[in-house]
Protein backbone atom coordinates (compact mmCIF):
# COMPACT_ATOMS: atom_id res chain seq x y z
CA UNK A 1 83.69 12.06 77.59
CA UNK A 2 81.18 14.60 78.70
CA UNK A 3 78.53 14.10 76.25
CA UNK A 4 77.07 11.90 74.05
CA UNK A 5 79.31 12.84 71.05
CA UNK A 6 82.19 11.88 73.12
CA UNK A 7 81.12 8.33 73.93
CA UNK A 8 81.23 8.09 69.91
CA UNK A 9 84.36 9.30 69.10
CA UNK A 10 86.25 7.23 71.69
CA UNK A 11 84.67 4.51 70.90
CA UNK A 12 81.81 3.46 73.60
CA UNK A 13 79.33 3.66 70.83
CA UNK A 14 77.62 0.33 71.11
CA UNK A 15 74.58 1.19 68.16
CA UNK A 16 72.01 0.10 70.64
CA UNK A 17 70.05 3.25 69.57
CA UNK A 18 68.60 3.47 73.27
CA UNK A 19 69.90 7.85 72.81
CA UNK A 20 67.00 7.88 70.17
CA UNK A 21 64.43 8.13 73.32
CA UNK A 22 65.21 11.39 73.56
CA UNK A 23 63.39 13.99 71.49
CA UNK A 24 66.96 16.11 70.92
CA UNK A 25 68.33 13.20 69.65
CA UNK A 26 65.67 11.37 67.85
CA UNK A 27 66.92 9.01 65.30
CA UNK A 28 69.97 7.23 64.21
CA UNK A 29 72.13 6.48 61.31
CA UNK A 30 74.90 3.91 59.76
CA UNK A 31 78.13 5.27 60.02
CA UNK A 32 80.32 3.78 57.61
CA UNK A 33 83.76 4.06 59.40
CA UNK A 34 81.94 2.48 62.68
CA UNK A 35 80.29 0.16 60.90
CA UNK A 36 77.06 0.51 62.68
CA UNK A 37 74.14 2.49 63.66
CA UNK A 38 75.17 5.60 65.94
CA UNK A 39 72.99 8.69 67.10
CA UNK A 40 72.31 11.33 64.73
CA UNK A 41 74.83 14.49 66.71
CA UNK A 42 73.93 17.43 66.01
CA UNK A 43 75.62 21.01 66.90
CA UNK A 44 72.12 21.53 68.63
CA UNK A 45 71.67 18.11 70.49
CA UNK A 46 75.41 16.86 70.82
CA UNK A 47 75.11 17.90 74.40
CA UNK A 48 71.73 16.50 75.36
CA UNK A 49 71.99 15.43 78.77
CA UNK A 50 68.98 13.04 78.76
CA UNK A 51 70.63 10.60 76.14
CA UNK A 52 74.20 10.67 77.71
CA UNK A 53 72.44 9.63 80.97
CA UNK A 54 70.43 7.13 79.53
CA UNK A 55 73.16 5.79 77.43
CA UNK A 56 74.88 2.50 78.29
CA UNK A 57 77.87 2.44 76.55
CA UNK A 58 79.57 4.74 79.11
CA UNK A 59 79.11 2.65 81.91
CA UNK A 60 76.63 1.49 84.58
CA UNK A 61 76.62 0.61 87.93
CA UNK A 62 75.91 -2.89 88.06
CA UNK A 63 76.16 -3.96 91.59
CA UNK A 64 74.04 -1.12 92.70
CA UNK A 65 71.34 -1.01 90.22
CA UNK A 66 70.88 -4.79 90.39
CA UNK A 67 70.81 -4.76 94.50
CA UNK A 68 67.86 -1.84 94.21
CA UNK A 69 66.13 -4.32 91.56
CA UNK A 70 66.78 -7.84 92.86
CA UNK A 71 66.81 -7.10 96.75
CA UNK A 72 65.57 -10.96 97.71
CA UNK A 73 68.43 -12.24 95.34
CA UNK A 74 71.53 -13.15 96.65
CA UNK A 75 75.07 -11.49 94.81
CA UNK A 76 77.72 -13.34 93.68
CA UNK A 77 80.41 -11.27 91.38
CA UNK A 78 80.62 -13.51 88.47
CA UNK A 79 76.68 -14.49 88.03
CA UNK A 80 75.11 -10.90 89.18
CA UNK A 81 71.91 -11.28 91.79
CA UNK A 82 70.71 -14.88 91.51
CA UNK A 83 67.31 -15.97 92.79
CA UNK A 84 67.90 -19.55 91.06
CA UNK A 85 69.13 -21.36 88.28
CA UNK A 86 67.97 -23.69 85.55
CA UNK A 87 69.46 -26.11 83.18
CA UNK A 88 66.42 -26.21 80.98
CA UNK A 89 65.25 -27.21 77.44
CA UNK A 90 61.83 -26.31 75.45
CA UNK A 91 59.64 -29.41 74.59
CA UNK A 92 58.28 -27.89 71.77
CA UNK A 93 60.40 -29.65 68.49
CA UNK A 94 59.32 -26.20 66.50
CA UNK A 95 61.27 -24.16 68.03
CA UNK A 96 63.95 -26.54 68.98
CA UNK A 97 64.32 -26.97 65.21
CA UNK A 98 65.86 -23.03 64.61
CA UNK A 99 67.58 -22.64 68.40
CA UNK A 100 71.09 -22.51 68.55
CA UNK A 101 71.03 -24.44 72.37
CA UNK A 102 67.65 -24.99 74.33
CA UNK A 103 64.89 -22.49 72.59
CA UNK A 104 64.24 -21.09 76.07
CA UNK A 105 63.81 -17.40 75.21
CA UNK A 106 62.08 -18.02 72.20
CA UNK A 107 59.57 -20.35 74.23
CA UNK A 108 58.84 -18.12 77.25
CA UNK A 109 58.39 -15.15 74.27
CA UNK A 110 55.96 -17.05 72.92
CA UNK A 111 54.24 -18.53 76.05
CA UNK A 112 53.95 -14.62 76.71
CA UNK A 113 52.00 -13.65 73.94
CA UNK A 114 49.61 -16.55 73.56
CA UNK A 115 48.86 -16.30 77.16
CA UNK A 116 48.25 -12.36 76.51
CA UNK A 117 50.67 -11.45 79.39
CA UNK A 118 52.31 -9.31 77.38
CA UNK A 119 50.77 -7.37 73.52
CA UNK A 120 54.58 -7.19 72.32
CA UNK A 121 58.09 -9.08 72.51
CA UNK A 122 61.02 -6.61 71.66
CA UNK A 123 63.18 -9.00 69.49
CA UNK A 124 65.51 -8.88 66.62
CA UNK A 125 65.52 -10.42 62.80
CA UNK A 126 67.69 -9.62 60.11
CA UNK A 127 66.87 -7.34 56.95
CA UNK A 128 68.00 -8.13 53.51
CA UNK A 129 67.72 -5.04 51.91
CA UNK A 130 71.06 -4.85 50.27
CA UNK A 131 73.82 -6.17 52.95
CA UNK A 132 72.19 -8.22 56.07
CA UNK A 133 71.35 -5.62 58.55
CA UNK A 134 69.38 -6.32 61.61
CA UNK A 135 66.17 -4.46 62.59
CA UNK A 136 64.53 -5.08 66.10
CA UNK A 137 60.34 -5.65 65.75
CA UNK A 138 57.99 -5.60 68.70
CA UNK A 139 56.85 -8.94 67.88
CA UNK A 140 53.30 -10.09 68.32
CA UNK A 141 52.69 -13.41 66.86
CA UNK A 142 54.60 -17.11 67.74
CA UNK A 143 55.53 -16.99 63.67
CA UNK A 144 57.39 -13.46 64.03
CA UNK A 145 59.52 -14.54 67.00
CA UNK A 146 60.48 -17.65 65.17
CA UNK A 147 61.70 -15.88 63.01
CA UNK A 148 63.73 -13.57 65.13
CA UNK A 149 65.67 -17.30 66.27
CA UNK A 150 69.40 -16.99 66.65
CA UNK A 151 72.09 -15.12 67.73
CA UNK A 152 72.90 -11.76 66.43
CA UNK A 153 76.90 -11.49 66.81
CA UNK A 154 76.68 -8.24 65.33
CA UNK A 155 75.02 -4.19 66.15
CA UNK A 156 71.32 -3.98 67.05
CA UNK A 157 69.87 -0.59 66.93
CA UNK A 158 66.57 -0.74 69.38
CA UNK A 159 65.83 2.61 68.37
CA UNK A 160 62.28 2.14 66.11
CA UNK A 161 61.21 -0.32 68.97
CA UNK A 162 62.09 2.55 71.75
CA UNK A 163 59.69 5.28 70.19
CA UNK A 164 57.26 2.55 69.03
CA UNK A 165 57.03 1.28 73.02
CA UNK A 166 57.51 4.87 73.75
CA UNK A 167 54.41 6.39 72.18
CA UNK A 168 52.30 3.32 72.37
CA UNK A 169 50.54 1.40 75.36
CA UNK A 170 51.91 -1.93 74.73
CA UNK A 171 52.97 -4.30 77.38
CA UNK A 172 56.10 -5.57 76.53
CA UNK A 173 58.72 -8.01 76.80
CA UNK A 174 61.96 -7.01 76.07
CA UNK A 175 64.81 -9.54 74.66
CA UNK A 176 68.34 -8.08 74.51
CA UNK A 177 71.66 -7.83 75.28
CA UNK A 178 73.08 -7.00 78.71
CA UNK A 179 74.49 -3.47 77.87
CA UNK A 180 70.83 -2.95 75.66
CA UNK A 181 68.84 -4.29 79.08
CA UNK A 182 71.08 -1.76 81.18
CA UNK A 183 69.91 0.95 78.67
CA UNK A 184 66.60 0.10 78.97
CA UNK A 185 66.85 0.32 82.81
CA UNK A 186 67.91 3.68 82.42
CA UNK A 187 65.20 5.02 80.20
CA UNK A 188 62.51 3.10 83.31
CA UNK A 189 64.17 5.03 86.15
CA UNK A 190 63.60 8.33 84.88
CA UNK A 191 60.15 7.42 83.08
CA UNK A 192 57.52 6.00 84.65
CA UNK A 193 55.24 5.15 81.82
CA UNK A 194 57.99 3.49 79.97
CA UNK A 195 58.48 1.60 83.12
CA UNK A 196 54.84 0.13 83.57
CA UNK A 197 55.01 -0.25 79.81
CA UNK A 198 57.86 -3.28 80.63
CA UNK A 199 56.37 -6.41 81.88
CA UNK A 200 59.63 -8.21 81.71
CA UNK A 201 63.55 -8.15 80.62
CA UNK A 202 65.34 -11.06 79.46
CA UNK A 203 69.25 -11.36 78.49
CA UNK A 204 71.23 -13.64 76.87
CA UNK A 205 74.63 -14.54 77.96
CA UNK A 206 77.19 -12.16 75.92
CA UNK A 207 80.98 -12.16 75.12
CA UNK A 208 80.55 -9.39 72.73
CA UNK A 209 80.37 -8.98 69.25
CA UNK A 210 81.93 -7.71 66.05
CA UNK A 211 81.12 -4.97 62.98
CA UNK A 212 78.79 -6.17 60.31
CA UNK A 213 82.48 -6.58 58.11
CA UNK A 214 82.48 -9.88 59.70
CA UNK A 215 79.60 -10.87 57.49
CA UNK A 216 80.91 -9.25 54.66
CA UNK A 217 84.33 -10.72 54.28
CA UNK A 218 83.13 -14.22 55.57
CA UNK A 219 80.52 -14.00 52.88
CA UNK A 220 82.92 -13.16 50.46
CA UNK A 221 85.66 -15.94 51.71
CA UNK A 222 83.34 -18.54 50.77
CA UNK A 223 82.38 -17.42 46.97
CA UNK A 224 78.93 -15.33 48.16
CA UNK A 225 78.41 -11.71 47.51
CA UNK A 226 77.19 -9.96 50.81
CA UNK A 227 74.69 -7.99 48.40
CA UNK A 228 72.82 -11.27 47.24
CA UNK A 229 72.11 -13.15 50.89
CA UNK A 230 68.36 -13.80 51.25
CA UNK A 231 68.99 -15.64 54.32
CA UNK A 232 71.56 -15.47 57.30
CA UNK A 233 72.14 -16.80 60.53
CA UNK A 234 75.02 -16.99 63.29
CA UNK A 235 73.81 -19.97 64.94
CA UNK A 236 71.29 -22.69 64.64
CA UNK A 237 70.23 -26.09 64.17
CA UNK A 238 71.56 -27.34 66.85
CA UNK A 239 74.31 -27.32 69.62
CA UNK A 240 76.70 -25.86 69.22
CA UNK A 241 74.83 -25.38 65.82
CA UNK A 242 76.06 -23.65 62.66
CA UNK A 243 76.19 -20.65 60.59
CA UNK A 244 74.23 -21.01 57.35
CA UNK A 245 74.37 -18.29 54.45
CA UNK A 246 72.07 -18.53 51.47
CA UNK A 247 72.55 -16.55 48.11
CA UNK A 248 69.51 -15.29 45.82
CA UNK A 249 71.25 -17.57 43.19
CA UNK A 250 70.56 -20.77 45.49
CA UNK A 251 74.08 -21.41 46.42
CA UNK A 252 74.14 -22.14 50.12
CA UNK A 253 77.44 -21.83 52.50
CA UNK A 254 77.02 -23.89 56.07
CA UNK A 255 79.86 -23.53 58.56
CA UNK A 256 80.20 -25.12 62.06
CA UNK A 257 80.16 -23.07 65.00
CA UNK A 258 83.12 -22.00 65.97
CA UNK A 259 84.93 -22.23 63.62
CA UNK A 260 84.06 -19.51 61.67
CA UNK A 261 85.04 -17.18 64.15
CA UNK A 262 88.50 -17.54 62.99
CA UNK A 263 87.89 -16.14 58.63
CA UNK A 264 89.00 -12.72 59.40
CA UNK A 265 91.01 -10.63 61.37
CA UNK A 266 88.23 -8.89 62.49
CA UNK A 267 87.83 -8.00 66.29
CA UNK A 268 85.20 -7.63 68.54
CA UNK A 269 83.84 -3.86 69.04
CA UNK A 270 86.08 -2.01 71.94
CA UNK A 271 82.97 -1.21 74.30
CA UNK A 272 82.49 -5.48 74.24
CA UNK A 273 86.39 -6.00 75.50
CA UNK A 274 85.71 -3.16 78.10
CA UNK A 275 82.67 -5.25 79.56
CA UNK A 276 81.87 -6.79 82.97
CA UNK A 277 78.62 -7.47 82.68
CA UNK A 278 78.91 -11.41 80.91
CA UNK A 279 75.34 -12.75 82.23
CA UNK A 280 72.94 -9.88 81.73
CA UNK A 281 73.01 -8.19 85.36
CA UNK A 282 70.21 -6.30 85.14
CA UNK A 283 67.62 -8.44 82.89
CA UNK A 284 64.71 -10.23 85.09
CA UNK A 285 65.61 -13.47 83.62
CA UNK A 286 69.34 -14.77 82.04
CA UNK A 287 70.05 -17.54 79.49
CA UNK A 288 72.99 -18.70 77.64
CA UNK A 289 74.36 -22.44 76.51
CA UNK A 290 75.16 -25.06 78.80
CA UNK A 291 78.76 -25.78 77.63
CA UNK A 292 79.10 -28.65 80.01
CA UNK A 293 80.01 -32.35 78.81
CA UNK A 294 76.80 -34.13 80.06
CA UNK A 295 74.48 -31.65 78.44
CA UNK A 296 76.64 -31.18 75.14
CA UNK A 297 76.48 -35.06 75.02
CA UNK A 298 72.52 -35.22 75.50
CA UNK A 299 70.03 -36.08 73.25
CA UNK A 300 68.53 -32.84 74.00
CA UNK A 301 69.83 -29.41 73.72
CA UNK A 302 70.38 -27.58 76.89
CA UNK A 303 70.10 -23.97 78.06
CA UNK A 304 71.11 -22.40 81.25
CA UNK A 305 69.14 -20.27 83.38
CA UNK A 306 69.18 -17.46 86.03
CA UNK A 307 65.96 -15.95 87.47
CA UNK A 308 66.31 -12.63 89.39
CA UNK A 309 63.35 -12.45 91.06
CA UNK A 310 60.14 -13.73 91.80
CA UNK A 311 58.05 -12.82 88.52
CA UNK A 312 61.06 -14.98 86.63
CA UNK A 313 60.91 -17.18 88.69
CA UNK A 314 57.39 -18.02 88.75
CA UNK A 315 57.32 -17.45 85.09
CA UNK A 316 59.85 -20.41 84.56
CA UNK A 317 57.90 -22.68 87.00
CA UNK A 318 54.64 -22.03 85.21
CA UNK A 319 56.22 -23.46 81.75
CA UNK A 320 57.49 -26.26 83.57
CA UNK A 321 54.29 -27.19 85.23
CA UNK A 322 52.69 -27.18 81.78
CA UNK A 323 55.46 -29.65 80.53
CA UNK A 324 56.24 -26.55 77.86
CA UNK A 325 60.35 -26.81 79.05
CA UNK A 326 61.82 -29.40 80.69
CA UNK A 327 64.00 -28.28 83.56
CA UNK A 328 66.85 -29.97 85.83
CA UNK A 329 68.56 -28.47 88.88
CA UNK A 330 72.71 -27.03 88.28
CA UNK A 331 74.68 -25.19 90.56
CA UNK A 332 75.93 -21.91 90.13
CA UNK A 333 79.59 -23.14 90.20
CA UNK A 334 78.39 -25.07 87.34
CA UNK A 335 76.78 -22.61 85.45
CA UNK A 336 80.55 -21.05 86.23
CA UNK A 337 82.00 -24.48 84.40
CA UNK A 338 79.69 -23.90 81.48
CA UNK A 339 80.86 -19.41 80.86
CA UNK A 340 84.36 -20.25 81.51
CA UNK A 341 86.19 -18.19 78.97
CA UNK A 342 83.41 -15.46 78.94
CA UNK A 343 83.70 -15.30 82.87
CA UNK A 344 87.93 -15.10 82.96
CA UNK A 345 87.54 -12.64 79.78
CA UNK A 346 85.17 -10.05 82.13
CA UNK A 347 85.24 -10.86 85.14
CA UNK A 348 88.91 -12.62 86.14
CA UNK A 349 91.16 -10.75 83.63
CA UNK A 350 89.45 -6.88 83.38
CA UNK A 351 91.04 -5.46 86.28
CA UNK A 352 94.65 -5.90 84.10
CA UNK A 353 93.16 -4.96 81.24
CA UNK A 354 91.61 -1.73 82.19
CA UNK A 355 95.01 -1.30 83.52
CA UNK A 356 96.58 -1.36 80.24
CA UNK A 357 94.28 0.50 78.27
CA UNK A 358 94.92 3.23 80.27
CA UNK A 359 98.38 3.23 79.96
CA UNK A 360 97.28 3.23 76.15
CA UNK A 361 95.61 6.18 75.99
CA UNK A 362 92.31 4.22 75.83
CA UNK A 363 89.04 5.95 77.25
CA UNK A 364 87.24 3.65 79.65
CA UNK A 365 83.22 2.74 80.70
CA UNK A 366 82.33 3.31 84.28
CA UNK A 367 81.32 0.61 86.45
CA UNK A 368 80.85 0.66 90.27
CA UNK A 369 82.78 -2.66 90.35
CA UNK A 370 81.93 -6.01 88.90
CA UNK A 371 84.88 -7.57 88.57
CA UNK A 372 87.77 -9.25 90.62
CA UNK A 373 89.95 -6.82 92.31
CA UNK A 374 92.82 -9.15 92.29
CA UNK A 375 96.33 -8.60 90.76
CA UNK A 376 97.51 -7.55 87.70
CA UNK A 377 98.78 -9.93 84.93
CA UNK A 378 99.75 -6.75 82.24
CA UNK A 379 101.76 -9.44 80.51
CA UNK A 380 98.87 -11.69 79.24
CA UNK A 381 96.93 -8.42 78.64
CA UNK A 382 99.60 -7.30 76.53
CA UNK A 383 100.23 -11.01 74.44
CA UNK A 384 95.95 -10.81 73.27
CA UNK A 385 96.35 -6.81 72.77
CA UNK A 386 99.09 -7.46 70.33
CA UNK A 387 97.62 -10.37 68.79
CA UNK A 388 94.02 -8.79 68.02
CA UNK A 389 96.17 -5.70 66.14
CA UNK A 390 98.54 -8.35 64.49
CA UNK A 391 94.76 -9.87 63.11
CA UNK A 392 93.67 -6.41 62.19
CA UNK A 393 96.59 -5.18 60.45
CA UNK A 394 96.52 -8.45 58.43
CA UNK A 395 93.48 -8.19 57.55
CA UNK A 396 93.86 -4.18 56.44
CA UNK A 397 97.22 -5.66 54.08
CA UNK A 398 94.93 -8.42 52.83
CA UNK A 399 97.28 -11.08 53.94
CA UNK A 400 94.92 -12.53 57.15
CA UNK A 401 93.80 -15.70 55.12
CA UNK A 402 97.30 -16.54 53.46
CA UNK A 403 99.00 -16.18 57.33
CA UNK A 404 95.97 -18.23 58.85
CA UNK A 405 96.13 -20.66 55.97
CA UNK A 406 100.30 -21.44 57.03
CA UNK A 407 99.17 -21.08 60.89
CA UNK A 408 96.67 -23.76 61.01
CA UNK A 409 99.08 -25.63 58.79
């Protein structure tokens, strides 16, 4: 895995379309047997050094990077650099109204523009131009980033949004994913315009996501032809909220979250299973869903937060001080509590598992640690391995529904 080509064909591909910085590369397209958006590789450009350095789907180093950017934070291996924590919710009903938990990122992207700290928010909606496909927008108006509400369990190619920030003097905010946040890092270090150009980065919490065939065949498994969706969301409403699919025809599909997750046999991409970084490591500011028993049986919705640093920090305080979010104090043990399964999945369990794909032939990302160095439990490594294939090869043989229909019998 020497070049950028190489991170595609074994797999490390993540679509995030951060490569298309670079002039040699330039653009990307969908690849049909990926399933998403990857660079357009050239026999000129396929060994472009600028976009394999800047590309995060090889690897990062995530303990160093975040000590050099978060110096007055203090570590701890399953959070990233904390400078404090939130449980928080936003007080305006708006925006509560779309959010899948507490509407915090929406709310600070919005308190960002209308206070003119920043000209643009980097966010994503979806396109309905044939299949759902999502496109990322540099948003500039509180009715555009409403409409980029919910999660987006699926590729997001931030390539448009790159060049646009790229060749434009916008102050921006940047909303992403923690692997699309560690991209954008590495397009700052070696640019400094770029750099001034980013007022702020913001993550959400991520356990990974899947091909846009998880639309498709869910689509199709409830009577709705992926072609004809005017309107489609992951989450919303509400936590833990739904997903809600609507044809052109009027016909209208709403399923609880998460129990969706289990239509298909379809499995998250490889680069999201060969991930340590569950909490957005790098990003200025962290939030993700506060899956703890007295906020799930609030009134309200709740959010969890991490600031890394100051300029968060004071950012959050600000909002609070205006009664625009209502805050309450949570430890980071917690915080822990509420990412259970995410933290075990990348954090507790990786060391094993990176110890089995290699035995399997697998090519892995780099990171300068991250994870628990503790032993290794090949067995239960082995046990989800062999059920994820099981799922897939079900699913290829058309058989996935009949065996889950007997299963959950």
């Amino acid at each position: 895995m020497k070049n950028l080509e190489g991170i595609v064909k074994k797999g490390l591909c993540i679509g995030c379309g951060i490569c298309a910085y670079s002039e040699e590369i330039g653009k990307t397209v969908y690849s049909e047997k990926r399933d998403q958006f990857i660079p357009l590789i050239t026999k000129e450009n396929k060994r472009d050094e600028l976009a394999y350095n800047i590309c995060p789907g090889k690897g990062y180093n995530i303990i160093e990077e975040s000590e050099i950017l978060f110096k007055s934070a203090k570590y701890d291996l399953e959070l990233g650099r904390v400078f404090d924590q939130y449980a928080a919710f936003s007080n305006d009903k708006q925006i509560l109204e779309r959010a899948s938990s507490g509407g915090i990122m929406s709310h600070i992207a919005i308190f960002l523009l209308e206070s003119k700290t920043v000209d643009r928010v980097l966010t994503t909606q979806f396109s309905y131009e044939g299949e759902p496909r999502t496109v990322c927008i540099l948003a500039k108006s509180r009715e555009e980033i409403l409409q980029s509400q919910g999660s987006k369990y699926c590729p997001v190619d931030l390539s448009n949004a790159i060049r646009e920030i790229k060749n434009n003097d916008y102050c921006v905010a940047i909303i992403g994913t923690p692997c699309q946040i560690a991209g954008i890092r590495n397009i700052q270090k070696i640019d400094q315009s770029f750099n001034k150009n980013i007022f702020i980065t913001i993550a959400n919490f991520c356990g990974g996501f899947k091909s846009y065939n998880n639309i498709r065949l869910i689509a199709k498994r409830k009577g709705i032809k992926s072609n004809k969706i005017k309107f489609f969301r992951f989450r919303g409403n509400g936590q833990p909220g739904s997903m809600l699919i609507e044809e052109t025809t009027g016909k209208k599909i709403e399923l609880p979250y998460p129990k969706y997750v289990g239509l298909n046999g379809i499995s998250k991409h490889l680069r999201c299973h060969l991930c340590v970084d569950a909490t957005g490591e790098l990003a200025d500011l962290a939030c993700g869903d506060a899956w703890l028993p007295r906020f799930l049986e609030d009134i309200n919705p709740w959010s969890v937060l991490i600031t890394r640093n100051e300029k968060a920090d004071d950012l959050v305080k600000r909002m609070r001080e205006s009664n625009m979010i209502t805050t309450q104090s949570i430890s980071l043990e917690d915080i822990k509590k509420s990412q259970h399964e995410n933290i075990n999945s990348k954090k507790v369990r990786q060391k094993s598992r990176y110890y089995l794909y290699k035995i399997l032939g697998f090519t892995l990302p780099s990171f300068d640690g991250g994870y628990h160095e503790n032993k290794i439990k090949i067995w239960t490594e082995i046990k989800v391995y062999t059920k994820h294939k099981i799922k897939s090869l079900l699913e290829k043989l058309h058989l996935f529904q009949l065996v889950y229909k007997i299963v959950i019998k």
